[in-house]
Structures are given as C-alpha cells and as structure tokens.
C-alpha atoms as a PDB file:
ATOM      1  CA  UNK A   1       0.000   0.000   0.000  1.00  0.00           C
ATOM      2  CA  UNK A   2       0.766   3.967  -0.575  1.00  0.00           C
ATOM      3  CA  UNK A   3       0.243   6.941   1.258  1.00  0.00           C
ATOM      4  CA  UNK A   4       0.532  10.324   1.093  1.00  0.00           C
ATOM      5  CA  UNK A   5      -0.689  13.441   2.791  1.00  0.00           C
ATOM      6  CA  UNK A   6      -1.083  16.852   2.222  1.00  0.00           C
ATOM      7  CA  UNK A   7      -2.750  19.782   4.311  1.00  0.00           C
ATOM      8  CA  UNK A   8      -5.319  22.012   3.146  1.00  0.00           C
ATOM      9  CA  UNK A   9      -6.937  24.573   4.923  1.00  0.00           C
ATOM     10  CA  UNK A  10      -6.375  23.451   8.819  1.00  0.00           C
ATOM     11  CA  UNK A  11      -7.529  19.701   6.763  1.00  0.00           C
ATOM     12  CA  UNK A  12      -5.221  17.085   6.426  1.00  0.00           C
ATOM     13  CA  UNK A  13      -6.141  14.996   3.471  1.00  0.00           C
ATOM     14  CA  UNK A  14      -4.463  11.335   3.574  1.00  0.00           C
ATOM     15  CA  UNK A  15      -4.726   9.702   0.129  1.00  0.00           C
ATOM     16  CA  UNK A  16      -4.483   5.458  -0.108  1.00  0.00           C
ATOM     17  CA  UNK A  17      -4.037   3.631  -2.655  1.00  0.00           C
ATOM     18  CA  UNK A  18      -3.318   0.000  -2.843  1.00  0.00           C
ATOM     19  CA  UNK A  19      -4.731  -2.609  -0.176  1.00  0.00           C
ATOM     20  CA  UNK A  20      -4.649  -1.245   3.560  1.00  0.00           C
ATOM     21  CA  UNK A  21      -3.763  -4.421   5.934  1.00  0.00           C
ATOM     22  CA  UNK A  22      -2.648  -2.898   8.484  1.00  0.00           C
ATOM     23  CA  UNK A  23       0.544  -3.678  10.877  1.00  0.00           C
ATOM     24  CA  UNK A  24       3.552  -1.713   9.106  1.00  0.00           C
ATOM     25  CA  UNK A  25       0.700   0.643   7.008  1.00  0.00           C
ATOM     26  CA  UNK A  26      -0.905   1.553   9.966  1.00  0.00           C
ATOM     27  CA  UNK A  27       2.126   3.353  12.189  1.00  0.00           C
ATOM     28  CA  UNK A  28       2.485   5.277   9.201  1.00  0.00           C
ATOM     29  CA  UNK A  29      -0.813   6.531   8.819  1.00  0.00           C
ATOM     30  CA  UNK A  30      -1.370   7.224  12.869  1.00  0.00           C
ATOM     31  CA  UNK A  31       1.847   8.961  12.929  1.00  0.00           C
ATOM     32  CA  UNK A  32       0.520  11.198   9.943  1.00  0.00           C
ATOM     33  CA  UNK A  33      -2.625  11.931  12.417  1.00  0.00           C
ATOM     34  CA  UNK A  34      -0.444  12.638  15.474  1.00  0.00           C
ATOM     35  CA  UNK A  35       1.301  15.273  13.972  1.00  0.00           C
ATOM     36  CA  UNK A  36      -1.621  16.581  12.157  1.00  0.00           C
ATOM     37  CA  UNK A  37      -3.730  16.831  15.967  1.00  0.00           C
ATOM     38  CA  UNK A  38      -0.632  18.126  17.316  1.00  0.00           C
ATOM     39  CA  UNK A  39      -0.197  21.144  14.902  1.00  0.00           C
ATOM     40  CA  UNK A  40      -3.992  21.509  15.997  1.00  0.00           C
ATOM     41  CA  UNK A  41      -5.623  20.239  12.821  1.00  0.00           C
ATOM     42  CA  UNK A  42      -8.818  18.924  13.290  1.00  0.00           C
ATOM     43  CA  UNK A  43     -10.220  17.342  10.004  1.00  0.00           C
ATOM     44  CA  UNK A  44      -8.899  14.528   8.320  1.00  0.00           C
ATOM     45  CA  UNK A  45     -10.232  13.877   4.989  1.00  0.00           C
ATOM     46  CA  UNK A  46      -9.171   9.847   4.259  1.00  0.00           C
ATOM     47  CA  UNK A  47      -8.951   9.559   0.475  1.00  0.00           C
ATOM     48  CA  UNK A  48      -9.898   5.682  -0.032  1.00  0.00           C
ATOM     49  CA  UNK A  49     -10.626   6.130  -3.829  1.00  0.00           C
ATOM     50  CA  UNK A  50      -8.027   3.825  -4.907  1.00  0.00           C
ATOM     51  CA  UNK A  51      -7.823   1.485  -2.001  1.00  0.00           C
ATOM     52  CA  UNK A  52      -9.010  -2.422  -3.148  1.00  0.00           C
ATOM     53  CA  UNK A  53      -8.999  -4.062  -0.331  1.00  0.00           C
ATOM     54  CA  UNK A  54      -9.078  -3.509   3.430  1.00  0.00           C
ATOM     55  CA  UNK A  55      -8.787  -6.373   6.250  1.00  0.00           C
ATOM     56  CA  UNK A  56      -9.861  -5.813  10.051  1.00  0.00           C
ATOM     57  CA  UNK A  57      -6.402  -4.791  10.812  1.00  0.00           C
ATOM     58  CA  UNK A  58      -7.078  -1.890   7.811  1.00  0.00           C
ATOM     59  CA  UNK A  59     -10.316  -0.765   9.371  1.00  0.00           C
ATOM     60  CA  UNK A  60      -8.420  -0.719  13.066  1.00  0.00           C
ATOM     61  CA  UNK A  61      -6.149   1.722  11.599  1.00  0.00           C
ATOM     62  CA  UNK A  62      -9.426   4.045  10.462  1.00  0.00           C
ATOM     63  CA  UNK A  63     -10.920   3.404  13.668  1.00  0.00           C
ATOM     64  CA  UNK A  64      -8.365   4.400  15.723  1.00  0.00           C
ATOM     65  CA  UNK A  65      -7.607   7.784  13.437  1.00  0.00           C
ATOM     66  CA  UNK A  66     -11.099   8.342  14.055  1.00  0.00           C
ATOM     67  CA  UNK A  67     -11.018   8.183  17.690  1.00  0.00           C
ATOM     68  CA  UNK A  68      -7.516  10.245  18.009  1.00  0.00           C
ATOM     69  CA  UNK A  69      -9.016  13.317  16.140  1.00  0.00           C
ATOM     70  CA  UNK A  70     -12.659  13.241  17.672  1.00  0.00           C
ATOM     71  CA  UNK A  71     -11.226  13.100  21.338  1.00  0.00           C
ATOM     72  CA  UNK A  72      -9.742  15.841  19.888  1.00  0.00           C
ATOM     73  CA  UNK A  73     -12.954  17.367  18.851  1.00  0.00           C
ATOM     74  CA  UNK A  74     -12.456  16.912  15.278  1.00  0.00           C
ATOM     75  CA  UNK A  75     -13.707  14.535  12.956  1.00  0.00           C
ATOM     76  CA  UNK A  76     -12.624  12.234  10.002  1.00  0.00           C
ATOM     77  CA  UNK A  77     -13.791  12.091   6.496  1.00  0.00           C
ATOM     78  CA  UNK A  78     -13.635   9.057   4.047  1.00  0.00           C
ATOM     79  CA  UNK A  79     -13.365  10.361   0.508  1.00  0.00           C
ATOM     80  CA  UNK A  80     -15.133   8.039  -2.306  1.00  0.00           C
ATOM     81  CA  UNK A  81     -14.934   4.524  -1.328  1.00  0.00           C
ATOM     82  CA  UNK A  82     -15.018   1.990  -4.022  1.00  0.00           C
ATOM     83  CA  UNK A  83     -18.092  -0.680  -4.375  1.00  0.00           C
ATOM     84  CA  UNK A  84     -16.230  -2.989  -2.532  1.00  0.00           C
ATOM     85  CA  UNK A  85     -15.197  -1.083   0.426  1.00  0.00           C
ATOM     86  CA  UNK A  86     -18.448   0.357   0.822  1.00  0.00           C
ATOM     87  CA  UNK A  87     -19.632  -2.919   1.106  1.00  0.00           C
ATOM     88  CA  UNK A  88     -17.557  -4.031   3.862  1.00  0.00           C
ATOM     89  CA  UNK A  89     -18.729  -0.671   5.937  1.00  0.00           C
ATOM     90  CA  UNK A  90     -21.976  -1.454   5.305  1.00  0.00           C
ATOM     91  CA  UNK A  91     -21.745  -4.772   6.362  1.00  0.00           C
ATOM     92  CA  UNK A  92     -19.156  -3.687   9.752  1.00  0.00           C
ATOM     93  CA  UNK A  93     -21.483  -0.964  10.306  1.00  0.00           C
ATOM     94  CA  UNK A  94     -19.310   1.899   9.937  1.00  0.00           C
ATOM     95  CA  UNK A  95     -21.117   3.730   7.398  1.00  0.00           C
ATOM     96  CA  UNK A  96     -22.776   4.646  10.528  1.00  0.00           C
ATOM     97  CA  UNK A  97     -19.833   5.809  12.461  1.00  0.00           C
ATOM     98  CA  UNK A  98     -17.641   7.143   9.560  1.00  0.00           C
ATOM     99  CA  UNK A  99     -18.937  10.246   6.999  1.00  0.00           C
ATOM    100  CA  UNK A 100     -18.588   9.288   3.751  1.00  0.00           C
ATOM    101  CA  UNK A 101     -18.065  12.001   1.182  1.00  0.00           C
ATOM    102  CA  UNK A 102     -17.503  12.637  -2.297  1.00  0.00           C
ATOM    103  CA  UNK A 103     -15.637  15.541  -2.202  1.00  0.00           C
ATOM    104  CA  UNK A 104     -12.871  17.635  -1.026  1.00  0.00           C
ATOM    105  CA  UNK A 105     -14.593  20.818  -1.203  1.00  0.00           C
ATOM    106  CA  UNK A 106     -17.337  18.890   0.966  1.00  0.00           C
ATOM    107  CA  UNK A 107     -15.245  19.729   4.193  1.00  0.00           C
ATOM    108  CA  UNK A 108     -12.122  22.003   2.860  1.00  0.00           C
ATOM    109  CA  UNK A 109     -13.939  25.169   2.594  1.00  0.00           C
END
C-alpha cells in the first residue's frame, strides 16, 4: 500500500491507494494523524478512492484515526470509497460511524 498526505486549509487529506492491511501501514498513517492533531488540525479527509482491499487490521487503523481526532474534537472524512469497500462498511457498520463524502470541497472550505 501507498500513502501520502497533504494539508489544506487546517484539513489534512491522507490519500491510499493499494490494499490497507494494516501492521507496518498503519504506524504510518497514525503517525501522519499525530502530527496533524498536534499542529492543531482537526479534520482529516481519508482519500480511499483507490484502495481495493481492506482487512480488520485496515479498518483498526481508520478506527483508531477516528477516535484520536474526535477526542480531539475533530472529525474524520472518508473520501469516495469503491463498491467494494463500501460494502464491507456497510456490512461492519461503519457507514454509521464514519462520513462518507464525495468531495474535497465537501469539508475544505
């Protein structure tokens, strides 16, 4: 899997591409969030447009970037998931939990 982030307007936008499994992945992507919090950023846009497949490890990661910026009082986006992922938060549930959006400008404004 890739990553890369960029900030735009106090909004961190994390793009994935690739399958997100978790274990090395995710320290990546929760450091990305730590320093984002710490420099007092409170939305995270989650770009999962290009991500195939995601595992329960890959959905810990989200879940636990979720909880680090709302404790925070912010909140976390995910950008256009494919069919298949939004099957799998359907099915988990987490289309309940997680706001799904279709575009940047949605939150960045």
């Amino acid at each position: 899997m890739k990553y890369t982030s960029e900030i735009k307007n106090d909004t961190i936008i994390i793009h994935l591409s690739g399958d997100l499994i978790g274990e090395n992945e995710g320290t990546g992507i929760l450091s990305i969030a730590t320093e984002a919090i710490q420099q007092q950023i409170s939305s995270c846009i989650i770009d999962i447009s290009d991500l195939r497949y995601i595992n329960s490890s890959g959905i810990g990661v989200l879940i636990t970037v979720l909880t680090k910026f709302r404790n925070k009082g912010g909140e976390v986006y995910l950008l256009n998931p494919s069919e298949s992922v939004k099957k799998l938060l359907v099915i988990t549930k987490l289309n309940a939990i997680f706001q799904v959006i279709h575009s940047v400008e949605e939150v960045v404004k």
